[in-house]
Protein backbone atom coordinates (compact mmCIF):
# COMPACT_ATOMS: atom_id res chain seq x y z
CA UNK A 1 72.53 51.40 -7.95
CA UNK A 2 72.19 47.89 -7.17
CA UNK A 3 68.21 46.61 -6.17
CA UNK A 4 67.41 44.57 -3.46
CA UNK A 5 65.59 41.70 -4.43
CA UNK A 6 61.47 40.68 -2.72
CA UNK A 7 59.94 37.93 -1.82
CA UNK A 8 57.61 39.02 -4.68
CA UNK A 9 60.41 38.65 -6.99
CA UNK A 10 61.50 35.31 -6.21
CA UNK A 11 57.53 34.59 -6.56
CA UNK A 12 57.49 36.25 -10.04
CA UNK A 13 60.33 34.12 -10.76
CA UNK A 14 58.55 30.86 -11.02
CA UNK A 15 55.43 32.42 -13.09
CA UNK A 16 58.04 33.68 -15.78
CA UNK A 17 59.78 30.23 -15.93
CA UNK A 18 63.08 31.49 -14.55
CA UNK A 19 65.54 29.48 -12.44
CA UNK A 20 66.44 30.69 -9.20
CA UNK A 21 69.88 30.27 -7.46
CA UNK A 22 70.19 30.41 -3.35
CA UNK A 23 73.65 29.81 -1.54
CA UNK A 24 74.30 29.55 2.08
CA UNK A 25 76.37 32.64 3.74
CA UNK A 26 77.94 32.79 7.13
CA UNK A 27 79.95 35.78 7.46
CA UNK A 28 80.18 39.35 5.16
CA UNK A 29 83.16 38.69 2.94
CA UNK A 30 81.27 35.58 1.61
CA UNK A 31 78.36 37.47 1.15
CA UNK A 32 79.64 40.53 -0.37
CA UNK A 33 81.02 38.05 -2.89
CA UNK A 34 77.98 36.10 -3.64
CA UNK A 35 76.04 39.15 -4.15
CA UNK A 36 78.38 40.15 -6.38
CA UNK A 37 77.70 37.06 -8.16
CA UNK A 38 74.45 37.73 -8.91
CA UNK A 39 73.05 35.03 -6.21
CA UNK A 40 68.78 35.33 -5.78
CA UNK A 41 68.78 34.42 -2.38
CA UNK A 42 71.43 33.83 0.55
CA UNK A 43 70.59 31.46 3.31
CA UNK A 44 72.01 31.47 6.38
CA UNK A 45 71.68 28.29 7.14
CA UNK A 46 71.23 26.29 10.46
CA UNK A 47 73.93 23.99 8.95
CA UNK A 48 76.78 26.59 9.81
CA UNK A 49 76.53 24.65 13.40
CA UNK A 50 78.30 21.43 11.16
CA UNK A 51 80.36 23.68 8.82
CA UNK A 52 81.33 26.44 11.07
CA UNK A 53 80.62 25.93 14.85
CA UNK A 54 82.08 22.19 14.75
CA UNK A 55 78.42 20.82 16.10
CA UNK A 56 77.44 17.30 14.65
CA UNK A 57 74.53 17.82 13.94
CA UNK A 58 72.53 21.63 13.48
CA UNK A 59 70.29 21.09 16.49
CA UNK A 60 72.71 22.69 19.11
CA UNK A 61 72.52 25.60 16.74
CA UNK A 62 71.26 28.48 18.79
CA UNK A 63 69.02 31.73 18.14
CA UNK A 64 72.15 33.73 19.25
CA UNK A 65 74.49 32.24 16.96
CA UNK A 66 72.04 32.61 13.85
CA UNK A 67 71.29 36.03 14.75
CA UNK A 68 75.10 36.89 15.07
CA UNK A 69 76.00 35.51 11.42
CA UNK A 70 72.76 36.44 10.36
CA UNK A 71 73.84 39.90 10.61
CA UNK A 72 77.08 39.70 9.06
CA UNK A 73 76.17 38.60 6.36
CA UNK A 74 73.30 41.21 5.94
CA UNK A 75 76.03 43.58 6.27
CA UNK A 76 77.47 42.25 3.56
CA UNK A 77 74.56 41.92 0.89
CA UNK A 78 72.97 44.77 -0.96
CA UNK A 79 71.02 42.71 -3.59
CA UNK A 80 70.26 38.98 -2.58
CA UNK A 81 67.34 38.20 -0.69
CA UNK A 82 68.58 37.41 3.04
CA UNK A 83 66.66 34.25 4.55
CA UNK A 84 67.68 33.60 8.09
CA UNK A 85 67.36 29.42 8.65
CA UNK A 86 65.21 29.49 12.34
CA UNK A 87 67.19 26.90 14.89
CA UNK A 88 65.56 24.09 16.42
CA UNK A 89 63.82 25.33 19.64
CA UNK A 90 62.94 28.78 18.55
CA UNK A 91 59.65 27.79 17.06
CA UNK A 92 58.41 24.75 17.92
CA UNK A 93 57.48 25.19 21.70
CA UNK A 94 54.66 27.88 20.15
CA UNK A 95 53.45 30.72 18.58
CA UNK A 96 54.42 33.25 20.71
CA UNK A 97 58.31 31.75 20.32
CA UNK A 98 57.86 31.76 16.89
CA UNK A 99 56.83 35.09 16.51
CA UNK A 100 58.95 36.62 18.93
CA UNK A 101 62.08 34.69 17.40
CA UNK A 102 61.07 35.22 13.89
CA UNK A 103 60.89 39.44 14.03
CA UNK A 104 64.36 39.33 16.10
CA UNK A 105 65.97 37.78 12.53
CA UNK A 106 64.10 40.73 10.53
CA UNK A 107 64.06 43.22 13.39
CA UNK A 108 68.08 42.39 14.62
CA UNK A 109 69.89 41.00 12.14
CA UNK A 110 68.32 42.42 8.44
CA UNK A 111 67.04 39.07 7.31
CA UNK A 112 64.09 39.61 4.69
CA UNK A 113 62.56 36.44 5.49
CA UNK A 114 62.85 33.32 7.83
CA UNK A 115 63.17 29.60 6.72
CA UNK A 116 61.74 26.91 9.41
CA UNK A 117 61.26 23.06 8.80
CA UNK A 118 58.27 20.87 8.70
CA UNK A 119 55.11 19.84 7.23
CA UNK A 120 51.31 20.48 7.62
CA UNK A 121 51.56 20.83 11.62
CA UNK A 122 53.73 23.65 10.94
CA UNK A 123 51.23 25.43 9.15
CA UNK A 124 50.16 27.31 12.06
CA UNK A 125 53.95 28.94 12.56
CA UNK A 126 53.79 29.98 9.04
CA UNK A 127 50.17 31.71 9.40
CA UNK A 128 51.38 33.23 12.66
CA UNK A 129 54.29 34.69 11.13
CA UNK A 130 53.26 35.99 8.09
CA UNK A 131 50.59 37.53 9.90
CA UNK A 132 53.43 39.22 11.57
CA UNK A 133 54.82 40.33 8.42
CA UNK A 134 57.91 37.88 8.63
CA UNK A 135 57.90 36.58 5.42
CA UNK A 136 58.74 32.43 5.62
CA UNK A 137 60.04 29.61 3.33
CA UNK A 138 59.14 26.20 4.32
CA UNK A 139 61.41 23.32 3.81
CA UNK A 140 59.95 19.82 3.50
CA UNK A 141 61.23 16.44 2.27
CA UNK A 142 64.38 15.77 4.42
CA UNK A 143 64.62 17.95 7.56
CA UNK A 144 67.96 17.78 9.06
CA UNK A 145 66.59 19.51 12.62
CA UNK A 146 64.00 16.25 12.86
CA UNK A 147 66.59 13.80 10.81
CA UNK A 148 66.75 10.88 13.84
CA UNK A 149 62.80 10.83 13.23
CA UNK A 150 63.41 10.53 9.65
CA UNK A 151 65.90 7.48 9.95
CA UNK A 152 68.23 9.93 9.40
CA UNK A 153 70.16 11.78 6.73
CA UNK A 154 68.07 9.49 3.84
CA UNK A 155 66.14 10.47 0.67
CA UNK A 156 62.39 10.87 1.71
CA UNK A 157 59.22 10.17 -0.14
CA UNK A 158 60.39 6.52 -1.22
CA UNK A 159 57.01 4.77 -1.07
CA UNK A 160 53.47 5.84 -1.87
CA UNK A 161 52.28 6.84 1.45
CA UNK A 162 55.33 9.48 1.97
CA UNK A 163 54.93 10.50 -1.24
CA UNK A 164 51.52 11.69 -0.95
CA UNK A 165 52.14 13.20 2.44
CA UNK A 166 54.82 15.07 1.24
CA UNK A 167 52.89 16.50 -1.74
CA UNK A 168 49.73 17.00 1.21
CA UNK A 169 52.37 19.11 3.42
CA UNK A 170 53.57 21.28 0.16
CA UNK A 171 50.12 21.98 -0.77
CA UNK A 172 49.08 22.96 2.90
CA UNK A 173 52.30 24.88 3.52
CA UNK A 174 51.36 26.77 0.57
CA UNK A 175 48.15 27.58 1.39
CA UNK A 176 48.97 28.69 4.93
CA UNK A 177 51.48 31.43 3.45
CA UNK A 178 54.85 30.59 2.55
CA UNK A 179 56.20 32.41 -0.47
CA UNK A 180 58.66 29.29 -1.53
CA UNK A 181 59.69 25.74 -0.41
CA UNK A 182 62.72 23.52 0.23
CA UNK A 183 62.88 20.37 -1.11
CA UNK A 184 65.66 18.10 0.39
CA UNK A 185 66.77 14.99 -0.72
CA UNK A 186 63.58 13.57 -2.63
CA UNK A 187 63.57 11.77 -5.76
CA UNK A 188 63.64 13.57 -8.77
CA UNK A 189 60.02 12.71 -10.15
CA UNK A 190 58.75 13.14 -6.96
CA UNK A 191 59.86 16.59 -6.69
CA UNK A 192 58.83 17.50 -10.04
CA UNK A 193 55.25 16.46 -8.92
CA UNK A 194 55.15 18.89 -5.91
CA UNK A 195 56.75 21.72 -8.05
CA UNK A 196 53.27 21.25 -10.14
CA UNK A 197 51.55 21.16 -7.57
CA UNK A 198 52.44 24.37 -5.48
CA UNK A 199 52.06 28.07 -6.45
CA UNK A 200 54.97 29.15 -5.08
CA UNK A 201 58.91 28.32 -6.22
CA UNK A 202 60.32 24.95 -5.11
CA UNK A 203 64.19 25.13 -4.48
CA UNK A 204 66.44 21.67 -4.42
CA UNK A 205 68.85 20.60 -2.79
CA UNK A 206 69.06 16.80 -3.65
CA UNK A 207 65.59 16.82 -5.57
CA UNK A 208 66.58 16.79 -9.32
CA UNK A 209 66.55 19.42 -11.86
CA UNK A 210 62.67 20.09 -12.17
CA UNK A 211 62.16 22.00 -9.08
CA UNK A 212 62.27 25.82 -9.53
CA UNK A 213 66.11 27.01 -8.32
CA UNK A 214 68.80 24.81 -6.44
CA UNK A 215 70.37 25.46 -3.29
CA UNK A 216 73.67 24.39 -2.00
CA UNK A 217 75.97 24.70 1.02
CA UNK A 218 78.55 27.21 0.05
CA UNK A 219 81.42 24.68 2.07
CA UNK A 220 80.42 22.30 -0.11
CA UNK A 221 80.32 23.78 -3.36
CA UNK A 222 84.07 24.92 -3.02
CA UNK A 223 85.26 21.58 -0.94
CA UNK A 224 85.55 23.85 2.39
CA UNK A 225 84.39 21.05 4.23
CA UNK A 226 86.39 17.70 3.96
CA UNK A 227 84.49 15.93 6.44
CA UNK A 228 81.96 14.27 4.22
CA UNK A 229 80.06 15.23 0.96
CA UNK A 230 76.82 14.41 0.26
CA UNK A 231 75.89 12.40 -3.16
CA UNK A 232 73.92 15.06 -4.15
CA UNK A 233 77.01 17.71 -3.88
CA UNK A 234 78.68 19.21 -6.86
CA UNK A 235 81.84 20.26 -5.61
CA UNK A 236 82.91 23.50 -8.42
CA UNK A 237 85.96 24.18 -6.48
CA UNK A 238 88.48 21.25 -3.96
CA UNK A 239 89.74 24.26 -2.19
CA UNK A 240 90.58 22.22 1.34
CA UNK A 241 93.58 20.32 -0.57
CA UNK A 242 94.73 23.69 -1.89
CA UNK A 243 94.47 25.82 1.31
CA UNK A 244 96.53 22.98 3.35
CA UNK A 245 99.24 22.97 1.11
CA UNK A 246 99.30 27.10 1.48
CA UNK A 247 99.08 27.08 5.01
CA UNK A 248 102.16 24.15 5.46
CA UNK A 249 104.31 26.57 2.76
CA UNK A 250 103.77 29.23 5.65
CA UNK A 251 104.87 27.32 8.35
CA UNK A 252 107.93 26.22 6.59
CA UNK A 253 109.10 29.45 5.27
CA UNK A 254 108.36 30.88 8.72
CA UNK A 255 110.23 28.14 10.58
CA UNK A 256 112.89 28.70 7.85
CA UNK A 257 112.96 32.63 7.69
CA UNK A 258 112.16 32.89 4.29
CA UNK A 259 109.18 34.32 5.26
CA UNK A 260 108.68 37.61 5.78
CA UNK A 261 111.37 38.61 3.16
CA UNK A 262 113.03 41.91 2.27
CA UNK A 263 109.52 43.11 0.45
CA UNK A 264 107.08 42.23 3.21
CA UNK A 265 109.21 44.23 5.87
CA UNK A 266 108.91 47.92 6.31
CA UNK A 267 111.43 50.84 6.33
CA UNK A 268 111.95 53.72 8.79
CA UNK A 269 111.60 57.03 7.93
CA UNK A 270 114.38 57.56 10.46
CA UNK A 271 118.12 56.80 11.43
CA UNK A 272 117.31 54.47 14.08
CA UNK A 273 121.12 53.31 14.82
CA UNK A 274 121.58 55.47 17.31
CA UNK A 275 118.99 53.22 19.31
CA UNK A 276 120.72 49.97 19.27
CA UNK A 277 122.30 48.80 22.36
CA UNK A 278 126.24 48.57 22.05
């Protein structure tokens, strides 16, 4: 019988040195197969408003929507750690929100913990949830929800002053209760700095190889998504190329009537001549 990983595992993780692998997940069949890959954690990420939805951007992303996929692909996981990625809105306007929104992804949808973005004036959301028992991993560095603030989709911590605030927010964040951090899009050293600096795992997405486990975007690791790629993308798989050529074959053979063929069509069990019209 397969066992369902903790938050205490992934925390046991860093103190015995071992890497930790999180993927994004939108819908069951994905995560079924994930899990079966022996994935830590599956995030379902805010970003399936770019990669799924059709949004620009992930702040149109609503709680609905999360807590729709978020369920799926609960369904569809029996070992990974389930994080469900909180949208913009649902916990910055205040605690209560938070809260409220943060049980519904435990409470509705099966998630084991919540992600939200942010720094040290998030600290209170994280206290007030994991006071609440909603376990929460905090994402720093680049925060795509706040990214117009940022200057956009850029690498943060590129002079002194960011740097130290983002090693500041890490350290707080930790201390107010989250059991692991994002890292997005900071330099390499930099992230290698906070990852000695906190208690608790650092994951990477665009932060170099010291931080604790990697994460990426599930449409991007197989080249689902042909719209852009990020530098810090290693496509594994080009599948977009692959499934347009499939889907074009389709439409020819069925235009053609090659397709379906003798094999694909079914027989009766009865002597149906009788039936057709003269």
């Amino acid at each position: 019988m397969s066992v369902k990983k903790t938050v205490r595992d992934i925390l046991e993780m860093k103190q015995e040195s071992m890497r930790i692998t999180m993927l994004t997940a939108y819908d069951a069949s994905m995560a079924r197969l994930l899990d079966k890959s022996d994935i830590d954690i599956l995030l379902v990420g805010d970003s399936l408003g770019m990669v799924v939805l059709g949004y620009e951007s992930t702040v149109p992303v609503t709680m609905e929507e999360m807590l729709h996929h978020a369920r799926a692909v609960s369904r569809g996981t029996s070992q990974a750690l389930v994080v469900g990625d909180m949208p913009f809105g649902s916990y910055q306007s205040g605690l209560t929100a938070a809260v409220d929104n943060g049980v519904r992804f435990m409470k509705e949808a099966g998630c084991d913990a919540v992600k939200i973005e942010g720094g040290e004036e998030m600290c209170d959301v994280v206290r007030a949830l994991t006071r609440a028992g909603v376990p929460v991993m905090g994402h720093v560095g680049l925060t795509p929800q706040t990214a117009g603030q940022l200057g956009g989709f850029k690498v943060q911590g590129q002079n002194l002053e960011s740097a130290h605030r983002m090693i500041a927010d890490a350290r707080a964040l930790t201390q107010a209760g989250v059991f692991s951090l994002v890292l997005e899009c900071v330099p390499g050293e930099l992230a290698a700095i906070v990852t000695d600096s906190v208690g608790v795992p650092t994951i990477g997405i665009g932060a170099g190889p010291s931080c604790d486990g990697q994460v990426l975007v599930i449409n991007d690791l197989l080249g689902l998504f042909d719209k852009f790629t990020p530098g810090f993308v290693k496509k594994y798989l080009d599948l977009a190329p692959h499934i347009k050529e499939a889907v074009t074959l389709f439409r020819e053979e069925v235009e053609s009537g090659v397709f379906p063929a003798e094999e694909h069509t079914f027989k009766s069990k009865v002597d149906l001549s009788s039936m057709r019209e003269n």
